[in-house]
Protein backbone atom coordinates (compact mmCIF):
# COMPACT_ATOMS: atom_id res chain seq x y z
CA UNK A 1 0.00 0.00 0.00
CA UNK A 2 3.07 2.72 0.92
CA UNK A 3 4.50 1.94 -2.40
CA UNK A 4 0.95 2.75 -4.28
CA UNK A 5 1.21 5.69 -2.13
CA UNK A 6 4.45 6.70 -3.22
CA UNK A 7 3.71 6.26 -7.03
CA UNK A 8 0.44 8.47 -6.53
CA UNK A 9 2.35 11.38 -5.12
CA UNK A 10 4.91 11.50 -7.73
CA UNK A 11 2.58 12.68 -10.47
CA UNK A 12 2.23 15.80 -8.29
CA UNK A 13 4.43 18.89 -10.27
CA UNK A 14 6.51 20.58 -7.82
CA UNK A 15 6.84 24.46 -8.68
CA UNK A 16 10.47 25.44 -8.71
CA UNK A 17 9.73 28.93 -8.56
CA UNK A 18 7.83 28.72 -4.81
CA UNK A 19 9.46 25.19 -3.96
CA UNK A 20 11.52 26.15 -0.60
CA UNK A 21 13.92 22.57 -0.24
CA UNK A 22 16.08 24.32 3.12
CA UNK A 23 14.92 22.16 5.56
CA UNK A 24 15.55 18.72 3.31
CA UNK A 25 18.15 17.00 5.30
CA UNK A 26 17.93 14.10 2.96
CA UNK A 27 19.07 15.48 -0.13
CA UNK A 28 19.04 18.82 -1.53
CA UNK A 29 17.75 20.51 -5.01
CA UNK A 30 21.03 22.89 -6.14
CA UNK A 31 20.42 25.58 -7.99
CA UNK A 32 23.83 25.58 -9.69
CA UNK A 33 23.37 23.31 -12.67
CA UNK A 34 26.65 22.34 -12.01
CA UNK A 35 25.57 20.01 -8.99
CA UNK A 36 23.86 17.34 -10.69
CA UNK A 37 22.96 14.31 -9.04
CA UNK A 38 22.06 10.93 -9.98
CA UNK A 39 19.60 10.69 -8.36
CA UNK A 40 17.84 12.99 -10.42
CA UNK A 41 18.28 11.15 -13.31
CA UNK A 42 17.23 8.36 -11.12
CA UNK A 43 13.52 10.20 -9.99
CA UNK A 44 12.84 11.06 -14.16
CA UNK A 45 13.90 7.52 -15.33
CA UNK A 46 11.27 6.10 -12.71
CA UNK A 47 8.72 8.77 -13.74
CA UNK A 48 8.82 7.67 -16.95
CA UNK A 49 8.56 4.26 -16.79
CA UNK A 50 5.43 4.25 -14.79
CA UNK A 51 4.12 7.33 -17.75
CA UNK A 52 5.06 4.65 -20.05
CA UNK A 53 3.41 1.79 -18.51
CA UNK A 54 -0.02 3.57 -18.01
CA UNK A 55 0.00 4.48 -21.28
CA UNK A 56 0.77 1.30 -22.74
CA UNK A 57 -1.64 -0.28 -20.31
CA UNK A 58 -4.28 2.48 -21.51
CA UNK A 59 -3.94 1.64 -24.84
CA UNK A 60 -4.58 -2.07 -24.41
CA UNK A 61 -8.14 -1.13 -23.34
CA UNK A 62 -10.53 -0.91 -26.45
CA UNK A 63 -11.27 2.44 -28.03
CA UNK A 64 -14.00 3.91 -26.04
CA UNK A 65 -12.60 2.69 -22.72
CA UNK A 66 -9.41 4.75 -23.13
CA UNK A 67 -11.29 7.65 -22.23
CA UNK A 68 -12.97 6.10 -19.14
CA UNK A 69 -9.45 4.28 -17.80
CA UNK A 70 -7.53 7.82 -17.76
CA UNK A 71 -10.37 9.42 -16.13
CA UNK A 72 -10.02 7.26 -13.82
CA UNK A 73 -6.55 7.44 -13.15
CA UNK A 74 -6.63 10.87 -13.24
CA UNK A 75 -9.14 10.44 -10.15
CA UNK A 76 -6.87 8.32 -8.08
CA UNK A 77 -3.97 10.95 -8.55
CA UNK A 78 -5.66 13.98 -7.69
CA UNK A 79 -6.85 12.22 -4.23
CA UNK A 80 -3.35 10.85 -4.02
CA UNK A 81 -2.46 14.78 -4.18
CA UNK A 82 -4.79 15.67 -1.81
CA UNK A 83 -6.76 17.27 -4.34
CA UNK A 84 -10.15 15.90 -3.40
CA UNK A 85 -12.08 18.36 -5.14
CA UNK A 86 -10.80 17.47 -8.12
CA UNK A 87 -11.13 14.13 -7.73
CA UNK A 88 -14.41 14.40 -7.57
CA UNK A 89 -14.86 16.39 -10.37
CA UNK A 90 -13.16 13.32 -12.37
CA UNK A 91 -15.52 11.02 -10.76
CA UNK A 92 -18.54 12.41 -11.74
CA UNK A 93 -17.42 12.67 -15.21
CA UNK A 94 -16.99 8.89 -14.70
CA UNK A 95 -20.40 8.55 -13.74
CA UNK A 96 -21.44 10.10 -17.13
CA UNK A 97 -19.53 7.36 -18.40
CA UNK A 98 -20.38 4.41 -16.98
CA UNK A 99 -23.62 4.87 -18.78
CA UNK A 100 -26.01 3.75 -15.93
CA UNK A 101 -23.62 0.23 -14.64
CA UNK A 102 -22.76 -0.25 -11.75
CA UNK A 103 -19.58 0.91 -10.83
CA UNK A 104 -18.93 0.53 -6.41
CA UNK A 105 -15.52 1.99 -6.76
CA UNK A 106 -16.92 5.27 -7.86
CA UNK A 107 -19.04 5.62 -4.76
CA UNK A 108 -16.21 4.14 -1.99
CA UNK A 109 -13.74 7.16 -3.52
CA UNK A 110 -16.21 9.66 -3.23
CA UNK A 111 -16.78 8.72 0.44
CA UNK A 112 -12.96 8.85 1.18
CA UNK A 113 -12.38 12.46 -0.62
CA UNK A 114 -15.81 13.82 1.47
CA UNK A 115 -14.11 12.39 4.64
CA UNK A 116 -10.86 13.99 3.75
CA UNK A 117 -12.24 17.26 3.09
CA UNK A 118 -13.84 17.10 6.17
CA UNK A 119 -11.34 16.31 7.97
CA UNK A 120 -9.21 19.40 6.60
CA UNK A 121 -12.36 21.49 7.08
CA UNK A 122 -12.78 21.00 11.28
CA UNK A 123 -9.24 22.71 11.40
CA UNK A 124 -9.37 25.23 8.73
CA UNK A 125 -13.08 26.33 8.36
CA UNK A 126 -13.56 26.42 4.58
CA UNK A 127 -16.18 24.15 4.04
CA UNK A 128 -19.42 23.63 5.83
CA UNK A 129 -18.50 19.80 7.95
CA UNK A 130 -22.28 18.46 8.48
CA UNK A 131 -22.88 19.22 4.94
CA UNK A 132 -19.28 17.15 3.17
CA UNK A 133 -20.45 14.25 5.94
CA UNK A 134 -23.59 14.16 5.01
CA UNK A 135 -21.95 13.76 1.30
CA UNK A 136 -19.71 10.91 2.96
CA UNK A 137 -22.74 9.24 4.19
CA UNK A 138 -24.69 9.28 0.85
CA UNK A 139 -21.89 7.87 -1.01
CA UNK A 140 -21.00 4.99 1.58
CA UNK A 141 -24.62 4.19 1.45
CA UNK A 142 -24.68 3.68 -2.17
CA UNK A 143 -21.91 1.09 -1.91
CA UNK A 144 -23.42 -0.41 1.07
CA UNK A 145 -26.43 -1.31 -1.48
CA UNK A 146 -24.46 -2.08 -4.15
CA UNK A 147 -22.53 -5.15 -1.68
CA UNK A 148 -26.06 -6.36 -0.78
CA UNK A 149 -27.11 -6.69 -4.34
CA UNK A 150 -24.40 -8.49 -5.85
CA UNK A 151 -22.32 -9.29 -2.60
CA UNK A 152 -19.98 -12.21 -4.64
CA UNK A 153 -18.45 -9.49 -6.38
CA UNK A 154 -16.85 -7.60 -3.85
CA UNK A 155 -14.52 -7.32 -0.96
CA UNK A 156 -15.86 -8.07 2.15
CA UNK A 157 -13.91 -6.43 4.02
CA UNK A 158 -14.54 -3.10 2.24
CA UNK A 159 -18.12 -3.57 3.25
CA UNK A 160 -17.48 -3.63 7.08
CA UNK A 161 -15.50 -0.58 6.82
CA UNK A 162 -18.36 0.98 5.02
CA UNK A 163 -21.30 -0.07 7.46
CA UNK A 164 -18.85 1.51 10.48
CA UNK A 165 -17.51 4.54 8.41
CA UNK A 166 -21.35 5.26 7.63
CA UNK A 167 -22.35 5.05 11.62
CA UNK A 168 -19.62 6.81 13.11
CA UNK A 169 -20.65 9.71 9.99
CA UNK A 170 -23.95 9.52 11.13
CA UNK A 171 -23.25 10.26 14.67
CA UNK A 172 -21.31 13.05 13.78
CA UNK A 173 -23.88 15.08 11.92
CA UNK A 174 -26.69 14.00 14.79
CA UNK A 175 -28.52 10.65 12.83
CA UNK A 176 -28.32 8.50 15.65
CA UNK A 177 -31.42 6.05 14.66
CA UNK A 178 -29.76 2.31 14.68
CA UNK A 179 -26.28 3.44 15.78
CA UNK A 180 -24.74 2.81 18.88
CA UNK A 181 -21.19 3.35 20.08
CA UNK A 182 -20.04 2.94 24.24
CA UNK A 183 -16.79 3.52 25.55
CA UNK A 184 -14.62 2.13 28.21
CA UNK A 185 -11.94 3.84 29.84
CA UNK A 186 -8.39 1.65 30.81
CA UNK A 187 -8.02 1.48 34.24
CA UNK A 188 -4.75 3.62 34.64
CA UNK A 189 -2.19 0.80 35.71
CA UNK A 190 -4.52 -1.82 33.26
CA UNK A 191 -2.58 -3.29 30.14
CA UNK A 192 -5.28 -3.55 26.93
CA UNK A 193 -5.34 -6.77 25.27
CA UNK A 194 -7.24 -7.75 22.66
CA UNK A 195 -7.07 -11.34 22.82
CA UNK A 196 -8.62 -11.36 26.21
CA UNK A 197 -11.50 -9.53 24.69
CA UNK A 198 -12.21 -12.06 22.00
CA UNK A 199 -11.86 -14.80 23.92
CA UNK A 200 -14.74 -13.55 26.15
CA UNK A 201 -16.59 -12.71 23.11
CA UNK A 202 -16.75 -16.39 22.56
CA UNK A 203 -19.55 -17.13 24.87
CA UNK A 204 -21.80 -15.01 22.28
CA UNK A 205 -19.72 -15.21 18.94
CA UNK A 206 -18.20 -17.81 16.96
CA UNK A 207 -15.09 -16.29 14.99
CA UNK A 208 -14.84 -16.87 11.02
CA UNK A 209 -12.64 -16.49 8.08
CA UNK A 210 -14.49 -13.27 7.40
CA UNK A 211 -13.45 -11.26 11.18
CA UNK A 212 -10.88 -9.16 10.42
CA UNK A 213 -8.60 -9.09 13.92
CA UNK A 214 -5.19 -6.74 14.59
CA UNK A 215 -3.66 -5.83 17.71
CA UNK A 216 -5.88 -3.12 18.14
CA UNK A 217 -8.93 -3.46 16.60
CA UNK A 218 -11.59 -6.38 16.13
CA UNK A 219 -14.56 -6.07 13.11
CA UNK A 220 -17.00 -8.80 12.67
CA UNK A 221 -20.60 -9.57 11.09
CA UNK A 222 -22.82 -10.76 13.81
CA UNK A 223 -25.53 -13.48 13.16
CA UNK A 224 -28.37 -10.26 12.98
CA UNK A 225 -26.91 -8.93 10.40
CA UNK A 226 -24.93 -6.11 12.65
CA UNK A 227 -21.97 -4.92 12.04
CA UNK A 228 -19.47 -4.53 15.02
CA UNK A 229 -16.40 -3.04 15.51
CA UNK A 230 -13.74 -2.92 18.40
CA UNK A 231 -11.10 -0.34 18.81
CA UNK A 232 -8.23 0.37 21.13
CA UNK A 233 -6.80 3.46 21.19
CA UNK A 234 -3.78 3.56 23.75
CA UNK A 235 -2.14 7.10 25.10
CA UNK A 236 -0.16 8.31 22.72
CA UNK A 237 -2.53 7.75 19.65
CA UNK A 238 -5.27 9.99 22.27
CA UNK A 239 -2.75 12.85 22.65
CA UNK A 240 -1.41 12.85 18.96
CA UNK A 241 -5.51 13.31 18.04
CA UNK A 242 -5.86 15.53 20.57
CA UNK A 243 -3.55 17.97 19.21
CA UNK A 244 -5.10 18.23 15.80
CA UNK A 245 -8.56 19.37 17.24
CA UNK A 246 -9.15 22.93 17.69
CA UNK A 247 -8.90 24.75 20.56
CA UNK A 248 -12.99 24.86 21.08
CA UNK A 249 -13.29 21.13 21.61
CA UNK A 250 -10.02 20.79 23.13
CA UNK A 251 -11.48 22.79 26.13
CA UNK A 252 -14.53 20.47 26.10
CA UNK A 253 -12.49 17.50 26.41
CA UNK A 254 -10.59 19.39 29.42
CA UNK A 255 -13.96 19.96 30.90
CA UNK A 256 -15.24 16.48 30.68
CA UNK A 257 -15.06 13.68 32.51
CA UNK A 258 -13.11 11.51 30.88
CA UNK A 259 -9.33 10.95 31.73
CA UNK A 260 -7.70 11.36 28.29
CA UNK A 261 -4.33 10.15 29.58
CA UNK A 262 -4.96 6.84 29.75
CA UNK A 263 -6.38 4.22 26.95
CA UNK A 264 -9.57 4.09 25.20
CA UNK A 265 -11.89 1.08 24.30
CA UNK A 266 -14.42 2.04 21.50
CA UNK A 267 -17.66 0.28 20.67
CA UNK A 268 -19.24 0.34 17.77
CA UNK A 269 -22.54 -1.56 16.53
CA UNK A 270 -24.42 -0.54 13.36
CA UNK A 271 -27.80 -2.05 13.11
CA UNK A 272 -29.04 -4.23 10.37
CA UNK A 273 -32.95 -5.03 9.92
CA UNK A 274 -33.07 -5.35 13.86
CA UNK A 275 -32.36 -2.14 16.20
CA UNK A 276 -33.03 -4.36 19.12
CA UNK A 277 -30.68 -7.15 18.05
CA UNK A 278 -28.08 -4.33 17.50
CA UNK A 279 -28.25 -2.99 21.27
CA UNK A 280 -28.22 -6.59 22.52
CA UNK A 281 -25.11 -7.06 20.18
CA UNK A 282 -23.68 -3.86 22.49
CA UNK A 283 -25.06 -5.23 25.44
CA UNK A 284 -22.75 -8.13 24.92
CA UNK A 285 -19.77 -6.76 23.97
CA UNK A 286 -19.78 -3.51 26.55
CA UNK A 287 -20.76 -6.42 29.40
CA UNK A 288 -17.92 -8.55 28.31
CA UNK A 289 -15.31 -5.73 27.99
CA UNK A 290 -16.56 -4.59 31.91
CA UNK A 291 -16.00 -8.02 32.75
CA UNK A 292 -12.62 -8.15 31.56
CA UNK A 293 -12.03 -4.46 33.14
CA UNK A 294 -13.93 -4.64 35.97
CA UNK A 295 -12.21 -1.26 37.53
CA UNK A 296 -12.82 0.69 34.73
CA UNK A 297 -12.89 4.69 35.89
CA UNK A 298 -15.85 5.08 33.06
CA UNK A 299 -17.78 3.58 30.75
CA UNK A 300 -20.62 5.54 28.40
CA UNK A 301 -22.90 4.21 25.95
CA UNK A 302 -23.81 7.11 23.18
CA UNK A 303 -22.23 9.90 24.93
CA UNK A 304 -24.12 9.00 28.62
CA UNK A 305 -22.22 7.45 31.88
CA UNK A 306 -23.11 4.71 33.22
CA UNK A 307 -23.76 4.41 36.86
CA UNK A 308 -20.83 2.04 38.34
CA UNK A 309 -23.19 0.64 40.42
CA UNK A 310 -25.56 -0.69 37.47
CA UNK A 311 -22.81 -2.18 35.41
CA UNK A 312 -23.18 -5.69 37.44
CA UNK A 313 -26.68 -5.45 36.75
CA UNK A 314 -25.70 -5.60 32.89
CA UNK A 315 -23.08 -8.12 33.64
CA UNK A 316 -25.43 -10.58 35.24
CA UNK A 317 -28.59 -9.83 32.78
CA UNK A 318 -26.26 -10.71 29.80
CA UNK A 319 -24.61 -13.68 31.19
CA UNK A 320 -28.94 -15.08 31.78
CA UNK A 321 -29.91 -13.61 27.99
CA UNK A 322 -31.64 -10.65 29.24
CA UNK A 323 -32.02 -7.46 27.68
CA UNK A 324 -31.18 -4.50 30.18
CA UNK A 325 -33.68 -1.79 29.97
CA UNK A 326 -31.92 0.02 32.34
CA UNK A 327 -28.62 0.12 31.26
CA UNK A 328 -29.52 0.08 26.92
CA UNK A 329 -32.65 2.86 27.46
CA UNK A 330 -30.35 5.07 30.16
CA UNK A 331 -32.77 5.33 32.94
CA UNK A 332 -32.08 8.14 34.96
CA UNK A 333 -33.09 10.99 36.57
CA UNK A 334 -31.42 14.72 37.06
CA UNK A 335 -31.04 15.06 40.89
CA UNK A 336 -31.01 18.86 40.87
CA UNK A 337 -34.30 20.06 39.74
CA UNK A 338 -37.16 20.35 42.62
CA UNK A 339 -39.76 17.58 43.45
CA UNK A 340 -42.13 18.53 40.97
CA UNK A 341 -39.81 19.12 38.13
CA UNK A 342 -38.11 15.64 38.63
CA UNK A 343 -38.73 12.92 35.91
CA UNK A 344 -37.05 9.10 35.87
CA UNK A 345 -36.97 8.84 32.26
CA UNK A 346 -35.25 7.08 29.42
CA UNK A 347 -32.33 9.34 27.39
CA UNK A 348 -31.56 6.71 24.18
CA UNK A 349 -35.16 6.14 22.81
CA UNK A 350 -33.98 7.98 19.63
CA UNK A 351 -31.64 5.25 19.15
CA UNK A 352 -34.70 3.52 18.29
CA UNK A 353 -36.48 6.37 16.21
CA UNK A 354 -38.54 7.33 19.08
CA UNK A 355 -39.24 10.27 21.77
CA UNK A 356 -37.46 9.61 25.26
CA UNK A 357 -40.22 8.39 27.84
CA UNK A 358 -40.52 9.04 31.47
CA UNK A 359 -42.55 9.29 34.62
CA UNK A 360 -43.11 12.30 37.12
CA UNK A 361 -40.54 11.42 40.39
CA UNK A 362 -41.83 13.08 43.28
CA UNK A 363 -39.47 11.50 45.52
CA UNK A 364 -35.60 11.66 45.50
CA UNK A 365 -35.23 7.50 45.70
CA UNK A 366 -36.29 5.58 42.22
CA UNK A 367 -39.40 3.87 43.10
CA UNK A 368 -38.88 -0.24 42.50
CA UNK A 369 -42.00 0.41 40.63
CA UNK A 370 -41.03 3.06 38.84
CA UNK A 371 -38.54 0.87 37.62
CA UNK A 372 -40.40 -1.75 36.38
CA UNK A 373 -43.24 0.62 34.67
CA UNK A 374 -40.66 2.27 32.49
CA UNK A 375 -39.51 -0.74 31.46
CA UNK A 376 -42.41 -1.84 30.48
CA UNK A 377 -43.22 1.14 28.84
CA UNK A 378 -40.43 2.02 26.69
CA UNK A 379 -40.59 -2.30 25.54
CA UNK A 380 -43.86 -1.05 24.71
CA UNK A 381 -42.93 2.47 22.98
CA UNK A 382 -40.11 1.05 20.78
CA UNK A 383 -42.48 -1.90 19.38
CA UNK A 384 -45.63 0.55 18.80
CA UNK A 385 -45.38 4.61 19.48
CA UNK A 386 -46.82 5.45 22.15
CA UNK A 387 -47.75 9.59 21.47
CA UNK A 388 -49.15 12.70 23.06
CA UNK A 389 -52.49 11.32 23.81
CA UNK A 390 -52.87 7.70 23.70
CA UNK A 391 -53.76 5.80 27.29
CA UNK A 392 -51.82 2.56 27.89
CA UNK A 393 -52.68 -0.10 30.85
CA UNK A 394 -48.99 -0.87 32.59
CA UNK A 395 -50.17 -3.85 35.31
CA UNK A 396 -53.65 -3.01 36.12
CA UNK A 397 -52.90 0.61 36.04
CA UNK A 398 -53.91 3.22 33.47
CA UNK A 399 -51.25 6.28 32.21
CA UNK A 400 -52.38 8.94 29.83
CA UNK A 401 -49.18 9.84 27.69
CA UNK A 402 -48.30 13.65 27.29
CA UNK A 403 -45.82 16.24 25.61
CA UNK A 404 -43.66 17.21 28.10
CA UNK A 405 -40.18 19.58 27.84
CA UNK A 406 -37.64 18.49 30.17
CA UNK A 407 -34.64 20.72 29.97
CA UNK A 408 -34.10 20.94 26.64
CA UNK A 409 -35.79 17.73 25.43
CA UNK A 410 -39.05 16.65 23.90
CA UNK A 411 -40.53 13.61 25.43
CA UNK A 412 -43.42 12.04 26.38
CA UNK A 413 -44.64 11.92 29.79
CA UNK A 414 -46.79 8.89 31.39
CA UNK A 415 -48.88 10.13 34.54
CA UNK A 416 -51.39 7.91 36.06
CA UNK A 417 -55.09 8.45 35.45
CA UNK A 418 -57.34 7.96 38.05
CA UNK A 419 -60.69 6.80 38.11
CA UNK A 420 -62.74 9.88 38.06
CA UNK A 421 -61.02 11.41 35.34
């Protein structure tokens, strides 16, 4: 791959007017045409060769694919040169012609050049971000369809990356329906190992050919059709991205509470036909990676922390084949409003397409009942909507559901209705 790299980059023209060569301690341009070096001659023979080659190899294609083959090549160079605009401007001439086939290629370098630009954009402010990802996410969808059409004739492995570059793009511009991603914090003197991870996925999972495993990072199909990835980043990779944000979410990382100085396990599940299936998936692999780091400082699922004292609860519910309400929905409550303000409510319900649910709280301590109606209710909500409105019977008792505004979020509020009204 480093040596594709390297080819890519030397169709880039260097200007000798503005190049600036001062800090080269490798080897040096001279301006005196009197220092000549081999290896120049060395640089043009190669240069040539591979001009030669791509020509020859161009002209082996019939007639009217000559035009499409150096269109294309043209596209690979100008991302290569980190001219992604441009690339794109090649590939949608490619699209012309194609002539309606199917081409996935065209669609996976779009998605790369979007991310790239991007990427550039967060630090430098050109482009609009939410608008280039939203680009990203359009084109990695169209070669997500393409796999699942004619899956045979393409790389599998491409198609994982797709399915996770698409979620983690989707969380970033706000689409959070079907996409869910927990992390887990490395206990400071802990030591990361993947292995141990996998292993302990094996009371859910059954590795195949098709898993793609490294040192620090694990990617797999599960049987629902979800798409899961694992992802260890230790402290030096943290600090080194870090540094490249700006300033503004630098000083929201500072604020947060997550210790940055130590390693970072990274969840995430992208949901196939099933959302459920996809958050059990989670379920599975957050329990197992708390089992194998019991002490970790913090864990989150979709930006929320969860409760240490609730993360047994998940344990023990996976290890039986139950789905945790608690744990998957968030069930909380905000501990500094007043009495009447206070609702024990869900906070992920949009995972699931839906409004967050929740009860009044008059009292400080959750109500075991409490408990058990909102997990009843939000089962309920995800399967069949519950809105603004509708009644539902929760065991023997009657709620009347309501839009409510708590903080800064629309949900739906359950209060009981009594007999006389």
């Amino acid at each position: 791959m480093s040596d594709k790299k390297d080819d890519e980059v030397k169709f880039c023209e260097i200007n000798d007017m503005d190049f600036d060569d001062r800090n080269n301690h490798y080897f040096h341009f001279h301006e005196s045409a009197d220092d000549h070096s081999p290896l120049d001659d060395d640089f043009t023979e190669e240069v040539d060769m591979i001009n030669d080659i791509l020509n020859e190899f161009l002209s082996l294609l019939p007639v009217d694919m000559q035009e499409y083959g150096k269109t294309a090549l043209d596209a690979i160079i100008a991302s290569g040169c980190h001219s992604f605009n441009e690339s794109n401007k090649f590939l949608k001439k490619l699209r012309k012609l194609t002539k309606g086939r199917d081409c996935p290629g065209i669609a996976m370098k779009e998605a790369m050049n979007y991310k790239a630009l991007a990427v550039e954009s967060i630090s430098s402010g050109e482009y609009d971000v939410k608008a280039l990802i939203s680009k990203e996410c359009k084109a990695l969808g169209e070669y997500i369809r393409y796999f699942e059409k004619d899956s045979f004739l393409y790389d599998f492995d491409d198609y994982l990356f797709a399915r996770i570059e698409r979620a983690k793009a989707y969380k970033m511009i706000g689409e959070q329906k079907g996409v869910f991603m927990a992390t887990l914090e490395i206990p400071e003197d802990g030591e990361f190992s993947m292995e141990k991870l996998v292993k302990g996925l094996s009371a859910y999972y059954e590795e195949t050919d098709d898993d793609i495993f490294t040192e620090n990072s694990y990617a797999f199909l599960s049987g629902d059709d979800n798409v899961i990835l694992i992802e260890y980043n230790d402290r030096v990779d943290i600090s080194e991205m870090v540094e490249t944000m700006p300033q503004d979410l630098r000083n929201m990382l500072d604020e947060s509470e997550m210790n940055l100085s130590n390693g970072v396990v990274t969840i995430t599940v992208d949901s196939g036909k099933d959302i459920t299936s996809a958050a059990m998936d989670m379920q599975q692999v957050l329990a197992t990676a708390c089992s194998v780091y019991p002490d970790s400082p913090m864990v989150t699922i979709n930006g929320n922390v969860i409760q240490q004292s609730i993360i047994p609860l998940m344990i023990q519910d996976t290890e039986n084949g139950f789905f945790c309400e608690p744990v998957l929905f968030q069930f909380a409550y905000d501990g500094n409003k007043i009495d009447e303000e206070r609702v024990f409510r869900t906070h992920s319900a949009k995972l699931w397409g839906r409004k967050d649910i929740g009860f009044p709280m008059p009292d400080a301590d959750t109500d075991i009942d409490l408990l058990s109606y909102l997990s009843m209710a939000i089962s309920r909500h995800v399967k069949h909507e519950i809105k603004a409105g509708d009644k539902i019977e929760l065991d023997g008792k009657t709620f009347k559901a309501f839009a409510y505004k708590d903080g800064y979020d629309d949900i739906i509020l359950l209060t009981e209705k009594k007999n006389d009204r």
